[in-house]
Protein backbone atom coordinates (compact mmCIF):
# COMPACT_ATOMS: atom_id res chain seq x y z
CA UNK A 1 0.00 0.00 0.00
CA UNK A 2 3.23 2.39 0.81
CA UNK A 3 4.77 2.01 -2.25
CA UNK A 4 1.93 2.63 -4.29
CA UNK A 5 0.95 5.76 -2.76
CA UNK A 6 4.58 6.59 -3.45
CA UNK A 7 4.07 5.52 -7.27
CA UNK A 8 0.81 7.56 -7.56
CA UNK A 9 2.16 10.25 -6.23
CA UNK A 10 5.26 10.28 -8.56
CA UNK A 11 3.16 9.79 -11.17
CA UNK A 12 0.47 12.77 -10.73
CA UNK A 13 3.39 14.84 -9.96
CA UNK A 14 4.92 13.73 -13.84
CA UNK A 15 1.52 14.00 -15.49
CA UNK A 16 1.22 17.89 -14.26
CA UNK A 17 5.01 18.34 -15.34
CA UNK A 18 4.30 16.75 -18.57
CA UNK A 19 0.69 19.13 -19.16
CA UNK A 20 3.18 21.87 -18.32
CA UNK A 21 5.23 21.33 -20.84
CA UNK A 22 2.62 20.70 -23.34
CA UNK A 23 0.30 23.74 -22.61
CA UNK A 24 2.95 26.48 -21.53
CA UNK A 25 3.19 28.13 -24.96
CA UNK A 26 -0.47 28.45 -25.29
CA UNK A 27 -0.99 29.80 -21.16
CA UNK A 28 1.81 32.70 -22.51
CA UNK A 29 0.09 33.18 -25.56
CA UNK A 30 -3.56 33.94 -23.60
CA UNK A 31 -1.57 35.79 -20.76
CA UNK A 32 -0.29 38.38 -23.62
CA UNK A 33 -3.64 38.36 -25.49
CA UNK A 34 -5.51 38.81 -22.15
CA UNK A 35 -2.26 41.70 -21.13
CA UNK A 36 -3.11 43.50 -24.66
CA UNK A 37 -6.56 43.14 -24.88
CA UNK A 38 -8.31 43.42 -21.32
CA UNK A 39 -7.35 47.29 -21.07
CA UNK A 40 -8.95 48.20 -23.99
CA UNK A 41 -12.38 46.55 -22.84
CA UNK A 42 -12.03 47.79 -19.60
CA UNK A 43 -10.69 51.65 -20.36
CA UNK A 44 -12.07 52.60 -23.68
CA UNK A 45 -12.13 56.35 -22.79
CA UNK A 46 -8.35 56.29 -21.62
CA UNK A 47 -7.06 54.86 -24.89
CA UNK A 48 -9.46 56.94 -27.12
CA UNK A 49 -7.78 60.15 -25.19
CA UNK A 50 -4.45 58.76 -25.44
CA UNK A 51 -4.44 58.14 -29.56
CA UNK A 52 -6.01 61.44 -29.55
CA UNK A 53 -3.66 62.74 -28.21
């Protein structure tokens, strides 16, 4: 029973590594798109001054 809480343990640990490695480029991609985008939904009236300006 010890040693396969051990191996399940392991092996979770190695499935989240390996859904890391899998899905980082696309988690940075949305981070960006939601960095570039989400000010422009939320403050309209600030970036309509600002190219106005």
């Amino acid at each position: 029973m010890k040693g396969f809480s051990r191996f399940f343990k392991n092996d979770s640990t190695y499935m989240i590594r390996l859904l890391l490695q899998q899905y980082l480029p696309l988690i940075f991609v949305i981070v960006l798109f939601v960095i570039f985008k989400v000010p422009h939904l939320f403050l309209p009236h600030y970036w309509d001054r600002y190219i106005v300006l």
